[in-house]
Protein backbone atom coordinates (compact mmCIF):
# COMPACT_ATOMS: atom_id res chain seq x y z
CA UNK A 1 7.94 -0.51 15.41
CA UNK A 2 8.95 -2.96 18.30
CA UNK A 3 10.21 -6.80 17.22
CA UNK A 4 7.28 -8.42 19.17
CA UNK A 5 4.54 -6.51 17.16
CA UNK A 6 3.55 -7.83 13.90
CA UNK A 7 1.87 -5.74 11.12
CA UNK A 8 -1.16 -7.06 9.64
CA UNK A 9 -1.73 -7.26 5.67
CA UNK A 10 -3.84 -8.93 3.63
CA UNK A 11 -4.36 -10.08 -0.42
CA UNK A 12 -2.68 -7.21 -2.39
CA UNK A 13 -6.03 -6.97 -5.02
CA UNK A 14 -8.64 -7.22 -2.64
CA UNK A 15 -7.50 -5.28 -0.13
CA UNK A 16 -7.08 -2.55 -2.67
CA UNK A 17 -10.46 -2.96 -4.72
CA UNK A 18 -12.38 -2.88 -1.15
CA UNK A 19 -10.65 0.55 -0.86
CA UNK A 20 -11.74 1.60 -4.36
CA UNK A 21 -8.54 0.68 -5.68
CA UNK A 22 -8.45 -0.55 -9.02
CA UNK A 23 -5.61 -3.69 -10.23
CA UNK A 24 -3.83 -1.17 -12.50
CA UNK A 25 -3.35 1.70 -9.95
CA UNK A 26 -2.56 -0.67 -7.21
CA UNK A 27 0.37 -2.17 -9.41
CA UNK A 28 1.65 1.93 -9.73
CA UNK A 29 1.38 2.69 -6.30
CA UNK A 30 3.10 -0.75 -5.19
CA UNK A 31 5.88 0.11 -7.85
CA UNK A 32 6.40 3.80 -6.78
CA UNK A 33 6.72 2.77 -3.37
CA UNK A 34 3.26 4.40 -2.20
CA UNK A 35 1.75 0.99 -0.86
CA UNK A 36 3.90 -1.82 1.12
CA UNK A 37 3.80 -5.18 0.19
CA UNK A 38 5.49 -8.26 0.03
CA UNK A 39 5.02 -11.75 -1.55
CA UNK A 40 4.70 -14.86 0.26
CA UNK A 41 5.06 -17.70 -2.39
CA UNK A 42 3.42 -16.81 -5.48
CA UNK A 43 0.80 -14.27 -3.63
CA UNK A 44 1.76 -10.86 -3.14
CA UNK A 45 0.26 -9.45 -0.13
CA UNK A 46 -0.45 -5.22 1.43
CA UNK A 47 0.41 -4.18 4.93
CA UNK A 48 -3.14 -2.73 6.02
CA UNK A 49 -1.34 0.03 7.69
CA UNK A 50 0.18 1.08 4.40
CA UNK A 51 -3.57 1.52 2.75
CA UNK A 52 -4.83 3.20 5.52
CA UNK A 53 -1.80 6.46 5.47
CA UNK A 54 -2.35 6.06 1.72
CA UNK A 55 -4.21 9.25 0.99
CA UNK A 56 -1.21 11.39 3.79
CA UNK A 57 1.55 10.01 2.11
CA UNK A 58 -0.25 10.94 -2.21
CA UNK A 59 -1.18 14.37 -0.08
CA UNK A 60 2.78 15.22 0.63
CA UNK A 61 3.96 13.86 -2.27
CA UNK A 62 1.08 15.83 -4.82
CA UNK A 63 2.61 18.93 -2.79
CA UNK A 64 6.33 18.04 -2.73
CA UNK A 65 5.68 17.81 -6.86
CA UNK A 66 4.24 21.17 -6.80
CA UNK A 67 7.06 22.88 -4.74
């Protein structure tokens, strides 16, 4: 990524719900590493980009676990 461009996010929970996402599986995806976020304050926010290459990066990883 070059310094001048900024990634977008948005609210961790809504972002994933709108995505059919639930609160529980969002928490295990942020915690394996799976989904990018960071907290701002007290709010913990998801870099958009990171939901959308979601289903690639569960894809290689379902069939690095099966190797």
């Amino acid at each position: 990524m070059n310094a001048n461009e900024q990634r977008e996010f948005g609210p961790f929970i809504p972002e994933c719900t709108k995505r059919g996402i639930g609160k529980t599986r969002a928490y295990e995806l942020a915690h394996a590493g799976l989904l990018e976020t960071v907290t701002i304050g007290s709010k913990r926010y998801v870099y958009l980009d990171s939901l959308l290459t979601l289903p690639q990066r569960l894809s290689a990883a379902q069939a690095k676990a099966a190797a």
